[in-house]
PDB file of N, CA and C in Angstrom:
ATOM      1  N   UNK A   1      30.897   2.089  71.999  1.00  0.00           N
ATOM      2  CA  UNK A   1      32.315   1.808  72.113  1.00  0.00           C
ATOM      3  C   UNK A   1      33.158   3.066  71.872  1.00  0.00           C
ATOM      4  N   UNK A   2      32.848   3.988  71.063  1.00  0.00           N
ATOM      5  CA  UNK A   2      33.568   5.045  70.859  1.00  0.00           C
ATOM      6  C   UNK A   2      33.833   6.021  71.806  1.00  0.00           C
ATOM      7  N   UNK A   3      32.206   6.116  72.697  1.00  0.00           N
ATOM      8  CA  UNK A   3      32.240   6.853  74.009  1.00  0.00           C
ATOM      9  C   UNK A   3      33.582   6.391  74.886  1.00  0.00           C
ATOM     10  N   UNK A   4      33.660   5.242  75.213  1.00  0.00           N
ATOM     11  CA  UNK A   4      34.395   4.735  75.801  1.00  0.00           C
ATOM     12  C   UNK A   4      35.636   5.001  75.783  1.00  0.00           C
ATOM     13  N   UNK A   5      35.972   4.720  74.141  1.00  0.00           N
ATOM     14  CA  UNK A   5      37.726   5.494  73.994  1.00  0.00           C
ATOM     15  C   UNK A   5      37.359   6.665  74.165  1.00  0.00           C
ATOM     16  N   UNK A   6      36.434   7.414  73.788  1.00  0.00           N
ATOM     17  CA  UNK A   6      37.161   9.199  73.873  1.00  0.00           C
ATOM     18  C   UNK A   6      37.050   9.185  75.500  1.00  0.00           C
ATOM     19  N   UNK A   7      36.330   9.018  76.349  1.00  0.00           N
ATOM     20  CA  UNK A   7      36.457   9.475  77.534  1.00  0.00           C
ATOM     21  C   UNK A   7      37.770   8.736  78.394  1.00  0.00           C
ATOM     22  N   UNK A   8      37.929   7.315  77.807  1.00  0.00           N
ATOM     23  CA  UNK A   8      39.733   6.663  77.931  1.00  0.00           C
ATOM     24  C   UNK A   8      40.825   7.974  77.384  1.00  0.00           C
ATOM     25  N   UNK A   9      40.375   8.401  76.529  1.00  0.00           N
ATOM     26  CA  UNK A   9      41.639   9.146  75.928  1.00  0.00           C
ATOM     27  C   UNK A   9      41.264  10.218  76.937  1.00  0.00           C
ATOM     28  N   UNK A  10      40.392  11.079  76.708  1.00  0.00           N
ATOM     29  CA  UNK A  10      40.427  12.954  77.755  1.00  0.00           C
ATOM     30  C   UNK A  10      41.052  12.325  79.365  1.00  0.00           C
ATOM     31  N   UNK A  11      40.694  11.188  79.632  1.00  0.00           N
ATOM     32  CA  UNK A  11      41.107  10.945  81.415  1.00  0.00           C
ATOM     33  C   UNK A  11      42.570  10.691  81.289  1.00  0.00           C
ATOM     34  N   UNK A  12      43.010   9.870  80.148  1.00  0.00           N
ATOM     35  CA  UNK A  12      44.433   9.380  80.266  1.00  0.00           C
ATOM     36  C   UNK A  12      45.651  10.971  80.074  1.00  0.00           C
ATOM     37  N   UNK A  13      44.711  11.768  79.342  1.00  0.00           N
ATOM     38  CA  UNK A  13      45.633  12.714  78.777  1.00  0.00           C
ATOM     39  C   UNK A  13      45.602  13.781  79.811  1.00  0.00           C
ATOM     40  N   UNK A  14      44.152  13.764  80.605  1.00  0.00           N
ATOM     41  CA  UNK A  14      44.335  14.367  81.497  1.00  0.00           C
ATOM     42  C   UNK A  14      44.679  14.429  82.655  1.00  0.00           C
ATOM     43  N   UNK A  15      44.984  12.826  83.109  1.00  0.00           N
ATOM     44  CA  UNK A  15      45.820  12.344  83.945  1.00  0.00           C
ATOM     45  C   UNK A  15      47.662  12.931  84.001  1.00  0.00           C
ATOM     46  N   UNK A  16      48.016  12.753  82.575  1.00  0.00           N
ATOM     47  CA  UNK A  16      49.173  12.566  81.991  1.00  0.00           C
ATOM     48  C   UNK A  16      49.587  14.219  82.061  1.00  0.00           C
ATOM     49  N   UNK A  17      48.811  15.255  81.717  1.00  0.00           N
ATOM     50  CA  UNK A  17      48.854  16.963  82.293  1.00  0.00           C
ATOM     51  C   UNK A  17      49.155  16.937  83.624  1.00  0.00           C
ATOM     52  N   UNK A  18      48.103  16.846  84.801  1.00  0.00           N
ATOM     53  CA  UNK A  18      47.932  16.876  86.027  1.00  0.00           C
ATOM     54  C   UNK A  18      49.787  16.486  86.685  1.00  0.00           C
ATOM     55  N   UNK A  19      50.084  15.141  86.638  1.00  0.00           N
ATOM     56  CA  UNK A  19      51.306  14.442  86.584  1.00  0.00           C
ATOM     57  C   UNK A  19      52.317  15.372  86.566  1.00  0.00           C
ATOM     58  N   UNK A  20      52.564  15.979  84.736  1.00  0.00           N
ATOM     59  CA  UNK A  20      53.746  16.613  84.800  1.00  0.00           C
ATOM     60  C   UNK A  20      53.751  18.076  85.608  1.00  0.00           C
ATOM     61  N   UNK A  21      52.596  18.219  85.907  1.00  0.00           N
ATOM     62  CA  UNK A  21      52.433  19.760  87.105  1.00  0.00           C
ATOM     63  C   UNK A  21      52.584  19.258  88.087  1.00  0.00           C
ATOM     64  N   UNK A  22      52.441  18.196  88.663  1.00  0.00           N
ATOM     65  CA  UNK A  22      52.587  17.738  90.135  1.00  0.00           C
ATOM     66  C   UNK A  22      54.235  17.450  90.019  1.00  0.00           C
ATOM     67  N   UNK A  23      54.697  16.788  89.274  1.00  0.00           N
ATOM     68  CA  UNK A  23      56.276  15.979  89.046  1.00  0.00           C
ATOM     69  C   UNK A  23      57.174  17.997  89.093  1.00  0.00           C
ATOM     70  N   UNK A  24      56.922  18.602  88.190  1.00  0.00           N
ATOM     71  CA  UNK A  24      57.229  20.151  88.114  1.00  0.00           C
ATOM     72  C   UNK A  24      57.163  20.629  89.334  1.00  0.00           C
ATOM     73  N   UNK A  25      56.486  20.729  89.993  1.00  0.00           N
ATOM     74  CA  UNK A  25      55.861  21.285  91.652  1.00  0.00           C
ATOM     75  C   UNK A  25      56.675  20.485  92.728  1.00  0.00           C
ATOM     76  N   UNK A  26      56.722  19.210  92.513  1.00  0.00           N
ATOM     77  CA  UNK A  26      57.939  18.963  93.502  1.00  0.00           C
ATOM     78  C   UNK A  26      59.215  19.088  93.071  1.00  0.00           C
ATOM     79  N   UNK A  27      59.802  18.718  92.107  1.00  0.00           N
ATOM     80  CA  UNK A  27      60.823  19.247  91.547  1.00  0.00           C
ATOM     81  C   UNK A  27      61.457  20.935  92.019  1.00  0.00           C
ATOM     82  N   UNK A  28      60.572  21.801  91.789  1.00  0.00           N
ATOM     83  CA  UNK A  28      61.065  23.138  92.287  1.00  0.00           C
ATOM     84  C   UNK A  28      60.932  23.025  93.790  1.00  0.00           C
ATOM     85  N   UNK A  29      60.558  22.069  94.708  1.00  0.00           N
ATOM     86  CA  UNK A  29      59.905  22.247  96.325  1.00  0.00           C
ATOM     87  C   UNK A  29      61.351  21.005  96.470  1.00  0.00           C
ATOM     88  N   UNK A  30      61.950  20.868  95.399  1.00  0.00           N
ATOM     89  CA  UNK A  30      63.020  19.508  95.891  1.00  0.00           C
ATOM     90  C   UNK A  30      62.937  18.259  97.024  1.00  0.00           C
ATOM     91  N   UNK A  31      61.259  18.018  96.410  1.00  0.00           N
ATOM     92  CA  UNK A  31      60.592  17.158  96.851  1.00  0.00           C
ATOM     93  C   UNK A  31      61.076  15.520  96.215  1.00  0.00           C
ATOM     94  N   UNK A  32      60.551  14.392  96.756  1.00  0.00           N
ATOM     95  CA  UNK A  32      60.175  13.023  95.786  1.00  0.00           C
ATOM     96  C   UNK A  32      59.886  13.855  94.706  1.00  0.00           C
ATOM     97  N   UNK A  33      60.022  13.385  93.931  1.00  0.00           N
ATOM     98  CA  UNK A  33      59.473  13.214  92.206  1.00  0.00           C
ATOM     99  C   UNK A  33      58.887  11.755  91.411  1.00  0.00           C
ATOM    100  N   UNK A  34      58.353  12.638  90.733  1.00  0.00           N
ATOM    101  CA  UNK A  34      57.436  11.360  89.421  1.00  0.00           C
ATOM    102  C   UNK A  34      58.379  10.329  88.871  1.00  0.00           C
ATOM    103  N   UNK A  35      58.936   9.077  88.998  1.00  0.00           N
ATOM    104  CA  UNK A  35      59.587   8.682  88.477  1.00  0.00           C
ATOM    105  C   UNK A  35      59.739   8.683  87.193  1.00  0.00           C
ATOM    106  N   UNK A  36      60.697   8.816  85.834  1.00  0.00           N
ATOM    107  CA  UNK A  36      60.387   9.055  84.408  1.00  0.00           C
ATOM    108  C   UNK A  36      59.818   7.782  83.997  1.00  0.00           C
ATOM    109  N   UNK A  37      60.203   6.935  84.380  1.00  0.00           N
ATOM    110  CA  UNK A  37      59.491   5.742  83.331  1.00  0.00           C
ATOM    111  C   UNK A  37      58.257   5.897  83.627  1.00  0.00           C
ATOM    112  N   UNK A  38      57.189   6.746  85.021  1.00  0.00           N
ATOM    113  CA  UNK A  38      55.876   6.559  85.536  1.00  0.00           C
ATOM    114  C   UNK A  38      54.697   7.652  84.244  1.00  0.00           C
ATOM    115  N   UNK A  39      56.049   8.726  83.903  1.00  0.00           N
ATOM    116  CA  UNK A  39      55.460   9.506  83.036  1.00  0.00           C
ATOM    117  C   UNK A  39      55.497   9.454  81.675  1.00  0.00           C
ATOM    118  N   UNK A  40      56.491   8.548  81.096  1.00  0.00           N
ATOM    119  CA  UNK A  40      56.697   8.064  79.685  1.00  0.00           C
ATOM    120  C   UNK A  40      55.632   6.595  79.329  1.00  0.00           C
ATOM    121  N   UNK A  41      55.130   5.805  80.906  1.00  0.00           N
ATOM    122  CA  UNK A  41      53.941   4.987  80.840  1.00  0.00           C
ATOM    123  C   UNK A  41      52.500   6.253  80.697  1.00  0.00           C
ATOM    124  N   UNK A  42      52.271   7.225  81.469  1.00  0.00           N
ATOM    125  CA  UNK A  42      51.517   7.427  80.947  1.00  0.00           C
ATOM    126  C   UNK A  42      51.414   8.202  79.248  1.00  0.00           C
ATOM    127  N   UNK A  43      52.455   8.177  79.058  1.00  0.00           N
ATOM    128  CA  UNK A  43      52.230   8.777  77.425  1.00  0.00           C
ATOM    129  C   UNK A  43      51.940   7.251  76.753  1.00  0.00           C
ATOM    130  N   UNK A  44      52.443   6.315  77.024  1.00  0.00           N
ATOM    131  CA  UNK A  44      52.352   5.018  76.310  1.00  0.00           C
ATOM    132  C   UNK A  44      50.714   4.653  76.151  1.00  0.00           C
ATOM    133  N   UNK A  45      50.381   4.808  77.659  1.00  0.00           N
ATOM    134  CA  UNK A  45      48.870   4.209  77.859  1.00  0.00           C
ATOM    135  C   UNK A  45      47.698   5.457  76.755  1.00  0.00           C
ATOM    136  N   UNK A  46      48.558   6.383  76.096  1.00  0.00           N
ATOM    137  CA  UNK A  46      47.522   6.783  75.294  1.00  0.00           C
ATOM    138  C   UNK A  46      47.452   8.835  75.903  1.00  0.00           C
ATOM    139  N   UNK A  47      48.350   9.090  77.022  1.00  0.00           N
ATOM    140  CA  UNK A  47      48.787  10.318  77.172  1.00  0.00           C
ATOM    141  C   UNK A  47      49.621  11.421  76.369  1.00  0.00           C
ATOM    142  N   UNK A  48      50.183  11.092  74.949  1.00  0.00           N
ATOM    143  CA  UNK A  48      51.093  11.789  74.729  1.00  0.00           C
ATOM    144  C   UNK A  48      50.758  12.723  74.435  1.00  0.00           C
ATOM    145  N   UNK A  49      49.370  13.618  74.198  1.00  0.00           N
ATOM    146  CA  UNK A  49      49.175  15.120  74.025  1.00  0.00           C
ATOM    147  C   UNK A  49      49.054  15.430  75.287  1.00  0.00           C
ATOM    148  N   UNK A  50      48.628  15.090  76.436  1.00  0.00           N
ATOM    149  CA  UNK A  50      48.427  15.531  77.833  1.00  0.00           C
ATOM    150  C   UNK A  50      49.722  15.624  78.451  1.00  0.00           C
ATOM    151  N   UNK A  51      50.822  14.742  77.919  1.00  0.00           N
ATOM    152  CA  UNK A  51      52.181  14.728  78.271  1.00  0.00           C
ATOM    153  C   UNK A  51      52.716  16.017  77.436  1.00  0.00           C
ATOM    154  N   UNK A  52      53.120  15.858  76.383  1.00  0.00           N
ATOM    155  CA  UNK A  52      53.215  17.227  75.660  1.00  0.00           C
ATOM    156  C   UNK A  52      52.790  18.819  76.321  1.00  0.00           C
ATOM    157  N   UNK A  53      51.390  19.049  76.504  1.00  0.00           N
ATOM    158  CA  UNK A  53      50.989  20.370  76.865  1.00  0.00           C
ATOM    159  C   UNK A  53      51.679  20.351  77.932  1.00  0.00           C
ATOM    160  N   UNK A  54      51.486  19.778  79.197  1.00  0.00           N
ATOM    161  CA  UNK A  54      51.761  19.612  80.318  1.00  0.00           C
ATOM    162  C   UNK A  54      53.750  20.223  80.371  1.00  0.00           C
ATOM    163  N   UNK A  55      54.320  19.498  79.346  1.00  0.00           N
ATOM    164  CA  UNK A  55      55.529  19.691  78.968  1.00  0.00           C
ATOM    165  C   UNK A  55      55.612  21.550  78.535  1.00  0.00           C
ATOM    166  N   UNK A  56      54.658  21.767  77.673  1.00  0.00           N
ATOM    167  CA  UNK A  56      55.161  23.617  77.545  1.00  0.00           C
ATOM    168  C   UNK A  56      54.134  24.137  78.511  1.00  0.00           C
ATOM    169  N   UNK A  57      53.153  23.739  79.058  1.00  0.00           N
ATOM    170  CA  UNK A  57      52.306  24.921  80.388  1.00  0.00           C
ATOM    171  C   UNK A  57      53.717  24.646  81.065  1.00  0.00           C
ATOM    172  N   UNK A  58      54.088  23.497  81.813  1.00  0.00           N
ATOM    173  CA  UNK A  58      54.624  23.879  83.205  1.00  0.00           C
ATOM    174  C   UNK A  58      56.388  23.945  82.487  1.00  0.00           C
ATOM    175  N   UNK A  59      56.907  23.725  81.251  1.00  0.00           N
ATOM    176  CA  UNK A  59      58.414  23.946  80.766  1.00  0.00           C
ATOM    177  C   UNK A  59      58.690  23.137  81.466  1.00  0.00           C
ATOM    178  N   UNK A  60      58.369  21.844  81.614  1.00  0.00           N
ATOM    179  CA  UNK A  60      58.627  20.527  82.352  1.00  0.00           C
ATOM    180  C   UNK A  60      59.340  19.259  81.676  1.00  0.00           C
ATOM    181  N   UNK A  61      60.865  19.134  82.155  1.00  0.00           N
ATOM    182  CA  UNK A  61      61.575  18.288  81.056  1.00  0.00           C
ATOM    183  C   UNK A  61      61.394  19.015  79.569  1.00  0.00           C
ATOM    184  N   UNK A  62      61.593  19.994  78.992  1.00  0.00           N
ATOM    185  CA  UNK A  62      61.820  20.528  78.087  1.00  0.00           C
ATOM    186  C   UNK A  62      63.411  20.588  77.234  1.00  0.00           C
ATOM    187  N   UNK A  63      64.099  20.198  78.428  1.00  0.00           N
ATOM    188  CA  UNK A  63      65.623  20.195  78.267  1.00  0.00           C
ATOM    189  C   UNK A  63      65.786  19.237  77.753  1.00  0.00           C
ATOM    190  N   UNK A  64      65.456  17.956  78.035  1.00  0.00           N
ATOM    191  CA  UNK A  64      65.454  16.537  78.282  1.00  0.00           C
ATOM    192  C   UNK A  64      65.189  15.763  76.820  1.00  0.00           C
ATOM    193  N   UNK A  65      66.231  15.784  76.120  1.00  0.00           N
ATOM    194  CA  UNK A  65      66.145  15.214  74.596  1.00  0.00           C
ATOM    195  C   UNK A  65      65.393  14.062  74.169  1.00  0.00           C
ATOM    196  N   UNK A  66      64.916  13.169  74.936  1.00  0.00           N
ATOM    197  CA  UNK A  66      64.322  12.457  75.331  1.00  0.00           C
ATOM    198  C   UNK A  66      63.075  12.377  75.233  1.00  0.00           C
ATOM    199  N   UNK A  67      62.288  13.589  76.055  1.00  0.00           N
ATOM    200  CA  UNK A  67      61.186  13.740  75.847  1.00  0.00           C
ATOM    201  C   UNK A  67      61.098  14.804  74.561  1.00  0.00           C
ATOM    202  N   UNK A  68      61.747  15.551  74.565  1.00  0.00           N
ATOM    203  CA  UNK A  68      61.808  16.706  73.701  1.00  0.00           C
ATOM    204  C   UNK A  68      61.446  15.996  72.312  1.00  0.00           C
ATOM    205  N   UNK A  69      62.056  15.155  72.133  1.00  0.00           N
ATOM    206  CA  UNK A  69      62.122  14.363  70.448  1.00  0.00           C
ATOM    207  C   UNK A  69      60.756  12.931  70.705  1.00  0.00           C
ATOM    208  N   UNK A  70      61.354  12.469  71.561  1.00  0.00           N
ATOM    209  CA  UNK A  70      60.436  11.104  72.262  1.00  0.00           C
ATOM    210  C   UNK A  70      58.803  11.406  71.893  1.00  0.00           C
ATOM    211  N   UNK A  71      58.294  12.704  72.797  1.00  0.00           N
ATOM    212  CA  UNK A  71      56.931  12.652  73.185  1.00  0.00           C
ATOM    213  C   UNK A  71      56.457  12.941  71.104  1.00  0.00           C
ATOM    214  N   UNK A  72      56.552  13.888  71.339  1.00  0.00           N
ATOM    215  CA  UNK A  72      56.145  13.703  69.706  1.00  0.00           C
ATOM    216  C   UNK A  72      56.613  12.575  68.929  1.00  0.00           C
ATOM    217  N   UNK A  73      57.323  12.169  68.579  1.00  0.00           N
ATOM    218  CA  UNK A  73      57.543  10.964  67.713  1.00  0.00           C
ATOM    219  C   UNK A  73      56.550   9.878  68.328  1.00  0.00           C
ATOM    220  N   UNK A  74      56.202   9.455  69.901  1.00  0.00           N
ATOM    221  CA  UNK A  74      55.074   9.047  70.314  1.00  0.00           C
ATOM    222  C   UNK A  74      53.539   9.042  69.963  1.00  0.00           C
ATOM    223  N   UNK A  75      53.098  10.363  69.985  1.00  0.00           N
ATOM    224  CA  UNK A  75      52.370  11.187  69.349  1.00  0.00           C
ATOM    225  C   UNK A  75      52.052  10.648  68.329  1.00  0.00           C
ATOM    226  N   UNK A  76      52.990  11.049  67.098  1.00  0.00           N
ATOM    227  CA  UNK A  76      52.963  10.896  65.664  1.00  0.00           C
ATOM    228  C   UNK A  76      52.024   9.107  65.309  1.00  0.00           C
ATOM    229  N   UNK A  77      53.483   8.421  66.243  1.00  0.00           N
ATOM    230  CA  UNK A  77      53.042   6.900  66.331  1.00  0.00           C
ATOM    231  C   UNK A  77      51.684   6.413  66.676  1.00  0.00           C
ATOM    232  N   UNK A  78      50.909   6.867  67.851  1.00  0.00           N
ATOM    233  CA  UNK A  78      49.873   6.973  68.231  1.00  0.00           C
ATOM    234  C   UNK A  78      48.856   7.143  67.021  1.00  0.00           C
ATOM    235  N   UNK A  79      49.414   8.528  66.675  1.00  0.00           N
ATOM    236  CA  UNK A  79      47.730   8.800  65.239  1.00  0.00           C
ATOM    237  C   UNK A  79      48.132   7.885  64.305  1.00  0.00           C
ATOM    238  N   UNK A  80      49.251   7.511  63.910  1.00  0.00           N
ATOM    239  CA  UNK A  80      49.337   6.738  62.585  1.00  0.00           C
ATOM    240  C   UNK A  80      48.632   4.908  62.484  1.00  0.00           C
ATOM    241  N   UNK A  81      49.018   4.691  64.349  1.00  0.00           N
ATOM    242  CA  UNK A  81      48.381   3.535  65.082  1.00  0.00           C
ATOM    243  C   UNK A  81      46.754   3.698  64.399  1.00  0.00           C
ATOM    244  N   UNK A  82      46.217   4.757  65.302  1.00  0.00           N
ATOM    245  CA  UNK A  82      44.818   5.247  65.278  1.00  0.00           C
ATOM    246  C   UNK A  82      44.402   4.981  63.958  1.00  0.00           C
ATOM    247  N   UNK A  83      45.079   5.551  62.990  1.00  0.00           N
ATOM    248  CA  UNK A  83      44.244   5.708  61.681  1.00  0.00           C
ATOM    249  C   UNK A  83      44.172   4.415  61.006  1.00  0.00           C
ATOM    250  N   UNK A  84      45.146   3.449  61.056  1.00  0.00           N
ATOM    251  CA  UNK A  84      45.705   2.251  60.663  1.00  0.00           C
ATOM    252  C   UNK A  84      44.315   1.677  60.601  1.00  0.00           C
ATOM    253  N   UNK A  85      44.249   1.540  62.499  1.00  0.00           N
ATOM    254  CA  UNK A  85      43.398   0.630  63.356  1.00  0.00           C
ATOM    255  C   UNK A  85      41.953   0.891  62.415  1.00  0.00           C
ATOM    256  N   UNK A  86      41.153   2.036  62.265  1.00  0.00           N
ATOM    257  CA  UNK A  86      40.146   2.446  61.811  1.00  0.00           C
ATOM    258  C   UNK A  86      39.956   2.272  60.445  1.00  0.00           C
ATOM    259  N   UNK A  87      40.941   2.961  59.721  1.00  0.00           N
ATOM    260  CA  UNK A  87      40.771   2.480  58.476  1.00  0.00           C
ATOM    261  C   UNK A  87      40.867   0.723  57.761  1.00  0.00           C
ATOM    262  N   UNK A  88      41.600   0.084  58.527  1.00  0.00           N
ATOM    263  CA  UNK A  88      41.740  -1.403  58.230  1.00  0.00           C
ATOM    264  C   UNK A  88      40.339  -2.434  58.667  1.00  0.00           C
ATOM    265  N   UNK A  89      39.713  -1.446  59.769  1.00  0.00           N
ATOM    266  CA  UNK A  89      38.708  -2.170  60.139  1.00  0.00           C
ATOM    267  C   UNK A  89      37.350  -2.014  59.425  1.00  0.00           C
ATOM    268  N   UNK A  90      37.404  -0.496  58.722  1.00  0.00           N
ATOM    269  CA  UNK A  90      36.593  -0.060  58.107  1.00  0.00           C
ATOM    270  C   UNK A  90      36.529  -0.644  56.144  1.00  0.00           C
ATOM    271  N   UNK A  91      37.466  -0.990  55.679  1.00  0.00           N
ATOM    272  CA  UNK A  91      37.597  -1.781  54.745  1.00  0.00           C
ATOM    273  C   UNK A  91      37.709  -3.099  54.561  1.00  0.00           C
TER     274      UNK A  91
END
């Protein structure tokens, strides 16, 4: 079962990277774009460090107070979820 989440987590996060370089790439080509709620779902589904990096490699929505404050406080929520989940199950 553990296999399972970590390779859920590296695909989701690395999904959630890929995204904000593609959403960045049309953006400067003033292409369609990533819709935001499509990229704040993938931080939900378990992306928010892949959302994050993705955010300082490509300086993608960096402006955007939103994500700027959002993705980390996500983040934060996520590990505190994580540890909850493990430790409650483990006692």
């Amino acid at each position: 079962m553990q296999w399972i989440s970590l390779i859920y987590i590296i695909a989701v996060n690395g999904i959630a990277f890929i995204v904000m370089g593609i959403d960045k790439h049309r953006a400067e080509k003033r292409k369609w774009r990533v819709p935001e709620k499509n990229l704040w779902l993938l931080a939900i589904i378990g992306g928010s460090i892949g959302s994050i990096i993705g955010m300082k490699t490509f300086r993608h929505k960096t402006k955007h107070r939103s994500f700027q404050f959002g993705m980390p406080i996500l983040l934060i929520g996520q590990i505190l979820l994580y540890i909850f989940l493990n430790t409650s199950i483990l006692s």
